[in-house]
N, C-alpha and C. Protein backbone atom coordinates (compact mmCIF):
# COMPACT_ATOMS: atom_id res chain seq x y z
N UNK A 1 39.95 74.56 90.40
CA UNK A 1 41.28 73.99 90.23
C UNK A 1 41.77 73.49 91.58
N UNK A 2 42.24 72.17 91.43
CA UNK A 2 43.20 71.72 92.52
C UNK A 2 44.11 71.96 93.39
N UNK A 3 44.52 72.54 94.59
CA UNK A 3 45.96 72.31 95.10
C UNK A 3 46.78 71.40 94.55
N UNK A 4 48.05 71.89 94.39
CA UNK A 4 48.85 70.95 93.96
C UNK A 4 49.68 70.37 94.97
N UNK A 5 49.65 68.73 94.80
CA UNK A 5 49.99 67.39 96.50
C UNK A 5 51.48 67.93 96.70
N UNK A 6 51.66 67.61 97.38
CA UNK A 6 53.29 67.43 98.27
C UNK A 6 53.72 66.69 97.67
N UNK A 7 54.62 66.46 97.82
CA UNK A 7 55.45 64.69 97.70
C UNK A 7 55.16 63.95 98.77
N UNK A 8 54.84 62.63 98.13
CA UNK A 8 54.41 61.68 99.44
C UNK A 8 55.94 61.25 99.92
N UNK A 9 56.07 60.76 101.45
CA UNK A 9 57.08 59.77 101.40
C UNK A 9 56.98 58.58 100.83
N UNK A 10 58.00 57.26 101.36
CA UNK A 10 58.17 56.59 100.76
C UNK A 10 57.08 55.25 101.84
N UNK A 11 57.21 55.80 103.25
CA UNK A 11 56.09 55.49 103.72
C UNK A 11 54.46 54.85 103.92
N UNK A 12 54.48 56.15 102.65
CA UNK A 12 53.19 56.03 101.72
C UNK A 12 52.64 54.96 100.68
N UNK A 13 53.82 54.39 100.62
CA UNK A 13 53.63 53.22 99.75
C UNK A 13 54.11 51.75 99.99
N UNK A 14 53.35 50.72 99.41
CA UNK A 14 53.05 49.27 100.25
C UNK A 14 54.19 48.49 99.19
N UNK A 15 54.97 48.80 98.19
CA UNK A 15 55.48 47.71 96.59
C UNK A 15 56.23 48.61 96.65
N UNK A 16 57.54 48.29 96.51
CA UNK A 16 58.91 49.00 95.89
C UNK A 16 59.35 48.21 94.57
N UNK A 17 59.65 48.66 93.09
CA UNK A 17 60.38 48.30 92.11
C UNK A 17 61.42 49.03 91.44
N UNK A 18 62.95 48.69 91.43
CA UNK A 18 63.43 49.30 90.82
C UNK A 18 63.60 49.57 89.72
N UNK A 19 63.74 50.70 89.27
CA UNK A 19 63.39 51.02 87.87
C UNK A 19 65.02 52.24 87.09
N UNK A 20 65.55 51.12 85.88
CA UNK A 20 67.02 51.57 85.93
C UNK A 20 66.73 53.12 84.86
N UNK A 21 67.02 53.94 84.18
CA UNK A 21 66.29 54.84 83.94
C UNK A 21 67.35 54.42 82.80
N UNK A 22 67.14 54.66 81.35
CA UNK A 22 67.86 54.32 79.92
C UNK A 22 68.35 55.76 79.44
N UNK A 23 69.48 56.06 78.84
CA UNK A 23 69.96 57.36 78.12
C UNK A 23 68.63 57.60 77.00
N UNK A 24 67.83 56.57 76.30
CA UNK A 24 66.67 57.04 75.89
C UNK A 24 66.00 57.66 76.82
N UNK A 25 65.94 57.80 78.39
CA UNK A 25 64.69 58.54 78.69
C UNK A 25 64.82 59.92 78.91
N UNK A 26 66.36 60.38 78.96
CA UNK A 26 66.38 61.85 79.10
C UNK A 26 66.36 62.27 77.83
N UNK A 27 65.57 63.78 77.76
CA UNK A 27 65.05 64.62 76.35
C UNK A 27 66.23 65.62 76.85
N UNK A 28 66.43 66.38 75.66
CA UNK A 28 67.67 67.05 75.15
C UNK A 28 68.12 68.24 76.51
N UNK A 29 67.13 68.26 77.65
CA UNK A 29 67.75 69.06 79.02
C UNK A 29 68.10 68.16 79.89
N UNK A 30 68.34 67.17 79.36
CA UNK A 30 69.57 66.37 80.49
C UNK A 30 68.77 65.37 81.24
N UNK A 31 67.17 65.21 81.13
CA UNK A 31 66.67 64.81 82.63
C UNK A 31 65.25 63.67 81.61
N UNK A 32 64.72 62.87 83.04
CA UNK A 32 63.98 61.89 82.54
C UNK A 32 62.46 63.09 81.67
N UNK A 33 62.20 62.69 80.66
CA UNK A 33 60.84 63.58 79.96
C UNK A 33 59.92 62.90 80.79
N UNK A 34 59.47 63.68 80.80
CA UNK A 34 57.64 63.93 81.28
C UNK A 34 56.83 62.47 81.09
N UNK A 35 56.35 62.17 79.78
CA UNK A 35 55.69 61.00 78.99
C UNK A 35 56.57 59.74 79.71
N UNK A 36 57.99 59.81 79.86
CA UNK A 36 58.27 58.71 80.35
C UNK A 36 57.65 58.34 81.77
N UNK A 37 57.73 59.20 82.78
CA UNK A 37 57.13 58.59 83.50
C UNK A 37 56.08 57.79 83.72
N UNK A 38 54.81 57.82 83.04
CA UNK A 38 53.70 56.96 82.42
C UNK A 38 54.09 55.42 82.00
N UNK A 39 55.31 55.97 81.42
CA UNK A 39 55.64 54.10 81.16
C UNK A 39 56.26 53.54 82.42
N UNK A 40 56.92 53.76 83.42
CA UNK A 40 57.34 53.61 84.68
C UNK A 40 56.02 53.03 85.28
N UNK A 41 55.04 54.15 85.24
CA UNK A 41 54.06 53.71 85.88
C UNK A 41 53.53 52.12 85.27
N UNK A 42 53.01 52.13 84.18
CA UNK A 42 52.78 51.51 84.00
C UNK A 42 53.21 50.00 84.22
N UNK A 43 54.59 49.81 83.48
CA UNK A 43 55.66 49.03 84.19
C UNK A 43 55.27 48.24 86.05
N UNK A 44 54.99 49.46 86.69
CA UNK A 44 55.37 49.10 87.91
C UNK A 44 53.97 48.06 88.52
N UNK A 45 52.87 48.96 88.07
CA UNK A 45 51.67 48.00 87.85
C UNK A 45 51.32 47.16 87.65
N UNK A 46 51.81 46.98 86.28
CA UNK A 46 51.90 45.56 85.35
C UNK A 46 52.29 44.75 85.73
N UNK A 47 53.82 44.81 85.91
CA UNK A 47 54.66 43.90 86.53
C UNK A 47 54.08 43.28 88.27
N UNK A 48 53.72 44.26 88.95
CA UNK A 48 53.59 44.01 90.15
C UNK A 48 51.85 42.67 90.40
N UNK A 49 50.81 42.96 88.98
CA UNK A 49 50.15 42.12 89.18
C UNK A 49 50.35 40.62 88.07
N UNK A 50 51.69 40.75 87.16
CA UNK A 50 51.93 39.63 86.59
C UNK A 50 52.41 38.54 87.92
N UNK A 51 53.48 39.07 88.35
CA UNK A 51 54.03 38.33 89.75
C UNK A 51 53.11 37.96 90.90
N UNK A 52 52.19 38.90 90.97
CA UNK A 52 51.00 38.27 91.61
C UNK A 52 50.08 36.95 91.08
N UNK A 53 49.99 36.64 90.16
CA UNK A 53 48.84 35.81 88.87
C UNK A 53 48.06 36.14 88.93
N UNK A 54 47.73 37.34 88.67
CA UNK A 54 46.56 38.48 88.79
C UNK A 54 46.39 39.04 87.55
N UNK A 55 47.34 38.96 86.77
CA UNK A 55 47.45 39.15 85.29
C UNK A 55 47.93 38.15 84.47
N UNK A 56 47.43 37.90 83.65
CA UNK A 56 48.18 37.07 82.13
C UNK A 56 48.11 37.69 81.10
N UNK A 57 48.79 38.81 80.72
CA UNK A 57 49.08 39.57 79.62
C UNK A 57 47.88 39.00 78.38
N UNK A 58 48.18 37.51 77.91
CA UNK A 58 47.61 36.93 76.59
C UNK A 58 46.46 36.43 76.95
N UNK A 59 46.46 35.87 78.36
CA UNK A 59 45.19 35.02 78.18
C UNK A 59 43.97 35.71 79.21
N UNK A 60 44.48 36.24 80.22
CA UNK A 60 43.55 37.04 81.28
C UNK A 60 42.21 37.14 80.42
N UNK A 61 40.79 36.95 80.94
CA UNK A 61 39.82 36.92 80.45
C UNK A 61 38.94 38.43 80.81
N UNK A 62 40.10 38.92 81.78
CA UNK A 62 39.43 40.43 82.25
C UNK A 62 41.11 41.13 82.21
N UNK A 63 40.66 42.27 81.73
CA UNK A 63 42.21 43.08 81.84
C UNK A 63 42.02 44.31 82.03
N UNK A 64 43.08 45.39 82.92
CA UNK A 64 42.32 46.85 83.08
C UNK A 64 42.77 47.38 82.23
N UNK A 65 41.96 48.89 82.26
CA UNK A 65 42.19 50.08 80.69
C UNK A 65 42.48 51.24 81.78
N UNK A 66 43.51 51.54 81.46
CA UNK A 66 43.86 53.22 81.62
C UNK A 66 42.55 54.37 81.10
N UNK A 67 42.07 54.53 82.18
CA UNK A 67 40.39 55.31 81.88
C UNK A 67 41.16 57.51 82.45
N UNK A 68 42.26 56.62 83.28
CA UNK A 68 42.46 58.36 83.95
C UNK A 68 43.90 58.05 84.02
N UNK A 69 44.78 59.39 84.44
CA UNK A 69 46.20 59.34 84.53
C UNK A 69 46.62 60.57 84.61
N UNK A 70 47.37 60.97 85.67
CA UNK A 70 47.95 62.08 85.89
C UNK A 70 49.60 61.95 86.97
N UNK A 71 49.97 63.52 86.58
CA UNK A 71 51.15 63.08 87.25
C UNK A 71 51.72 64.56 87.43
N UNK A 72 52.90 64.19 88.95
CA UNK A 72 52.78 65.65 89.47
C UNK A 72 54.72 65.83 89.90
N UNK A 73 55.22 66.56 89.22
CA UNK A 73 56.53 66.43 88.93
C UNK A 73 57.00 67.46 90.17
N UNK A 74 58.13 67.09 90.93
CA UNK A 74 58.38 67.81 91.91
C UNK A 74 60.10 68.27 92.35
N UNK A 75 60.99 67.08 91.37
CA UNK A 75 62.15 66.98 90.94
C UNK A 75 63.10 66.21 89.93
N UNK A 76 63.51 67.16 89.10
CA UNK A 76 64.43 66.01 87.86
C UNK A 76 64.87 65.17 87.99
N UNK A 77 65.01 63.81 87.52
CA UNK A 77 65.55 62.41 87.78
C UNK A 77 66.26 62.58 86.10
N UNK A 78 67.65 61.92 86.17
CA UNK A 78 68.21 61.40 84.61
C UNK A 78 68.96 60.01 84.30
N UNK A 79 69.12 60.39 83.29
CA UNK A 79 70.27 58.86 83.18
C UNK A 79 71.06 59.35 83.63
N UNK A 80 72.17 58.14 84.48
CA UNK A 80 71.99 56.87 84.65
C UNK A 80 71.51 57.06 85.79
N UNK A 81 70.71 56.31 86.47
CA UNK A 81 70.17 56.43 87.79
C UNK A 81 69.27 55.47 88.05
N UNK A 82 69.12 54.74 88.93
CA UNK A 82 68.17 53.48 89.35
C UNK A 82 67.49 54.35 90.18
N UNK A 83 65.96 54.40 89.90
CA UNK A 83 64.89 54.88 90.32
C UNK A 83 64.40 53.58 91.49
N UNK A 84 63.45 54.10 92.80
CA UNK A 84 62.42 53.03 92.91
C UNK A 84 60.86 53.86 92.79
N UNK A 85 60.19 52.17 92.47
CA UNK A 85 59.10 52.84 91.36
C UNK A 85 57.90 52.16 93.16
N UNK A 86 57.67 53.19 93.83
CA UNK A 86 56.69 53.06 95.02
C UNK A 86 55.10 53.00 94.18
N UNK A 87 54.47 52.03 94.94
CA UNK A 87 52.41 51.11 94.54
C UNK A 87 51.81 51.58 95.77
N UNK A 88 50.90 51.77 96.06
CA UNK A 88 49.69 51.88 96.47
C UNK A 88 48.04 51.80 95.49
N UNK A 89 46.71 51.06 96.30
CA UNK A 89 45.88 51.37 96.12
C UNK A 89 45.06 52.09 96.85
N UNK A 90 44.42 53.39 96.32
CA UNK A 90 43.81 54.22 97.49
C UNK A 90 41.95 53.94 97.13
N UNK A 91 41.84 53.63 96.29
CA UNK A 91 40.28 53.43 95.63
C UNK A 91 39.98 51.98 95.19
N UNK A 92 38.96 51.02 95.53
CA UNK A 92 38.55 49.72 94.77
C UNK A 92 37.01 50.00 95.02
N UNK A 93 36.78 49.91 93.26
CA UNK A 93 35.31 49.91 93.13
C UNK A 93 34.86 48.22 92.84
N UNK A 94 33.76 47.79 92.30
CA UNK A 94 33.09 46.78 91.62
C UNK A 94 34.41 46.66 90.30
N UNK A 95 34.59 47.43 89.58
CA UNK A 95 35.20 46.99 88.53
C UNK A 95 36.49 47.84 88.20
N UNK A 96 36.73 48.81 89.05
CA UNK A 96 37.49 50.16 89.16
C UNK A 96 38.53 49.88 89.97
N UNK A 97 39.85 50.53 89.62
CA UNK A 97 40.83 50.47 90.63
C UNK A 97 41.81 51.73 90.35
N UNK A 98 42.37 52.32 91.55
CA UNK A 98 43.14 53.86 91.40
C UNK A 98 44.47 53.40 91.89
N UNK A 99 45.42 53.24 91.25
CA UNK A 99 46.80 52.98 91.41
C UNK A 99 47.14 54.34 91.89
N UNK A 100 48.28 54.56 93.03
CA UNK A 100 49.04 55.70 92.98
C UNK A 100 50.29 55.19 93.12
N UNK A 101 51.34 55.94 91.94
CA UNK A 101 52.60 55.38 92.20
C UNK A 101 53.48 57.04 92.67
N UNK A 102 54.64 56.32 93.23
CA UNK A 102 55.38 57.39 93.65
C UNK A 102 56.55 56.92 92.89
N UNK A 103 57.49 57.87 92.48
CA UNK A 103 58.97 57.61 91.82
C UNK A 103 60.46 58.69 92.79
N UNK A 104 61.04 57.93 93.26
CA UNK A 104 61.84 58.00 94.21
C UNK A 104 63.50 57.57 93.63
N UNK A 105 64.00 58.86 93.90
CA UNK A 105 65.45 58.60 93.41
C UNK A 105 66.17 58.10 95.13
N UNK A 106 67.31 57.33 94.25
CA UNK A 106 67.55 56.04 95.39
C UNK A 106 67.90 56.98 96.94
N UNK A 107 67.75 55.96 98.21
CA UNK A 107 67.91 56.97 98.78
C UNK A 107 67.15 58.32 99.50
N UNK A 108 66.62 58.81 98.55
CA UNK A 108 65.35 59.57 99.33
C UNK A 108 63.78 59.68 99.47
N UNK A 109 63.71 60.29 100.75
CA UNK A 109 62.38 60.08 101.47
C UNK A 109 61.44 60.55 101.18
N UNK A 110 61.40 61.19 100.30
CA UNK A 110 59.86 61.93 99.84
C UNK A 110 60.07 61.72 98.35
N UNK A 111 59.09 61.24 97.65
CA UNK A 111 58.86 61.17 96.34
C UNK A 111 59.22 62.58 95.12
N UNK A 112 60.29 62.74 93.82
CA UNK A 112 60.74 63.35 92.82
C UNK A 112 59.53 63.65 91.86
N UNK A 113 58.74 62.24 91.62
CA UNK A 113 57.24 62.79 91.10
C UNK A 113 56.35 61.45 91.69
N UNK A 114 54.96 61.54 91.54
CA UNK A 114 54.03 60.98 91.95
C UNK A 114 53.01 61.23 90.95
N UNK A 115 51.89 60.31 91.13
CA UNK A 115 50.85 60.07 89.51
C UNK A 115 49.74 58.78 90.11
N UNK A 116 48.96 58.59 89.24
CA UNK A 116 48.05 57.75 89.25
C UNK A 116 47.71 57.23 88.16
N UNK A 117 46.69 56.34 88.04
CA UNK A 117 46.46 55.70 87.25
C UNK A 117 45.14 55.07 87.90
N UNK A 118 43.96 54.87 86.79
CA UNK A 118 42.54 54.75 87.12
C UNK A 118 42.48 53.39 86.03
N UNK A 119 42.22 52.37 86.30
CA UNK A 119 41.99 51.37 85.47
C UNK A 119 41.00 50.61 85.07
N UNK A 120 39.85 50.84 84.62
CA UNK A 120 38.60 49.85 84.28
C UNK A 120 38.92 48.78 83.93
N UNK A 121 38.46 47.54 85.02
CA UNK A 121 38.75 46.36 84.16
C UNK A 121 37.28 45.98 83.56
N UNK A 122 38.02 45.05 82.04
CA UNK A 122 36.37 44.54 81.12
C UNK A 122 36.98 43.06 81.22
N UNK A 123 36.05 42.78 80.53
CA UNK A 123 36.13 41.65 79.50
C UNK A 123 36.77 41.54 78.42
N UNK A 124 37.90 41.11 77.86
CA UNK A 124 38.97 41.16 77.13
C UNK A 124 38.08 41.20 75.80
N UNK A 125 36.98 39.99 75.78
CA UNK A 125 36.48 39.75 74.27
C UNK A 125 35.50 40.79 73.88
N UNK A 126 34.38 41.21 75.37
CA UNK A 126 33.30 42.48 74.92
C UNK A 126 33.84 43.63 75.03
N UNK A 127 34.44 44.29 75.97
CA UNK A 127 35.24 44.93 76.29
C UNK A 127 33.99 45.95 77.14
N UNK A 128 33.31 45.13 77.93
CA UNK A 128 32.31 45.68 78.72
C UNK A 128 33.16 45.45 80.23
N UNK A 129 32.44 46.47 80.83
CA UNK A 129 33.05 46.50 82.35
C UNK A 129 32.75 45.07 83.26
N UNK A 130 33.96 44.53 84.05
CA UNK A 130 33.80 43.25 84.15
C UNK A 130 34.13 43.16 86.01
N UNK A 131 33.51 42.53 86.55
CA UNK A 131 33.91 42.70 88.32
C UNK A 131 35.22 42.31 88.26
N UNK A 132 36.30 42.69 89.46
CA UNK A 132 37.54 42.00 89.76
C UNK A 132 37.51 40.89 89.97
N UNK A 133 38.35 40.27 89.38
CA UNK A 133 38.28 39.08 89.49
C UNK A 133 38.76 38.59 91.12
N UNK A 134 38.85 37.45 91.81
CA UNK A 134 39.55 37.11 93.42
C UNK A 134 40.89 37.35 93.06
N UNK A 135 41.80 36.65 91.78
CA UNK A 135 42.85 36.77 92.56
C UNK A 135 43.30 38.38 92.39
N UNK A 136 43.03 39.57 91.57
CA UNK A 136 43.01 40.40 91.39
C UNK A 136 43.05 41.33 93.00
N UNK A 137 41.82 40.72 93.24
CA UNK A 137 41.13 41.37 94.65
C UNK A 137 42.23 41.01 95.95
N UNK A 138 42.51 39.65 95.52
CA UNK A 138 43.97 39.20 96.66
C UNK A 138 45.30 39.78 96.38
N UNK A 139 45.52 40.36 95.22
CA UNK A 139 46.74 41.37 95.02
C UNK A 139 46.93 42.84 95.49
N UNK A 140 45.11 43.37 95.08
CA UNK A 140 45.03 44.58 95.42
C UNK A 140 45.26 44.45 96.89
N UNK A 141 44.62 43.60 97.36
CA UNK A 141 44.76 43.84 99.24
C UNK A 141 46.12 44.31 100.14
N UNK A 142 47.35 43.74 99.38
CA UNK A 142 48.70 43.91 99.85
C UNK A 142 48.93 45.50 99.39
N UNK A 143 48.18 46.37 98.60
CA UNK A 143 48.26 47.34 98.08
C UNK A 143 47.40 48.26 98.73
N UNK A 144 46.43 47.87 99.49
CA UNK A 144 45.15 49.00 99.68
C UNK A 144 45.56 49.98 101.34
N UNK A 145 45.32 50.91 100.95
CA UNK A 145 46.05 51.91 102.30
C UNK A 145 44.62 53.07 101.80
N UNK A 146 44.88 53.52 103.43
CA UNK A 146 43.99 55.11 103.22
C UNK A 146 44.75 56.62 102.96
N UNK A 147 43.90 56.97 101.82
CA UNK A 147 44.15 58.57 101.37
C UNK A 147 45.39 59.39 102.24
């Protein structure tokens, strides 16, 4: 079994997005649930390589899959509250990429929770593992930092 990480700062990360948090995301103890964070993540990803043209949701001929995902909770966030949603890449394989996001209530310096995300990209139509594509590889770069 693992040590469980610190909170990174904010330092630690290369992409800031704010992220407004909805009275849907707190569960009945007042505070953002668990599962939501995953969609944050996701969100922050997504978004960060649509704005790049690194993604086209419909037409992209390679797209990544959530293969891994974890996440490491360190303080309650709720509605209403504008989150920022901190990117890094710490891993690029041939076809592999390890997102780490951090989630940061406004204001402070060390990350509330932190998580990852492991993404295989394929081939949209075989859905076989597919190399990064360049401009992919020119997005990740503004993202890539060491461990």
């Amino acid at each position: 079994m693992s040590s469980r990480p610190a909170p990174l700062p904010r330092t630690a990360f290369r992409h800031f997005r704010a992220i407004p948090t909805r009275w849907m995301d707190n569960d009945v103890y007042g505070h953002v649930n668990n599962v939501t964070y995953y969609s944050y993540f996701d969100t922050i990803v997504n978004a960060f390589l649509i704005e790049q043209g690194a993604l086209d949701i419909v037409q992209s001929p390679v797209i990544g899959l959530v293969v891994e995902t974890q996440c490491n909770y360190f303080r309650p966030l709720s509605f209403p509250e504008t989150l920022d949603g901190g990117l890094r890449v710490t891993r690029q394989g041939t076809s592999s990429v390890r997102y780490e996001i951090g989630i940061f209530r406004a204001g402070e310096e060390s990350a509330s929770a932190q998580g990852h995300f492991v993404h295989v990209y394929v081939e949209r139509a075989s859905g076989r593992p597919a190399p990064l594509p360049e401009a992919l590889r020119r997005a990740l770069a503004q993202l890539a930092t060491a461990n």
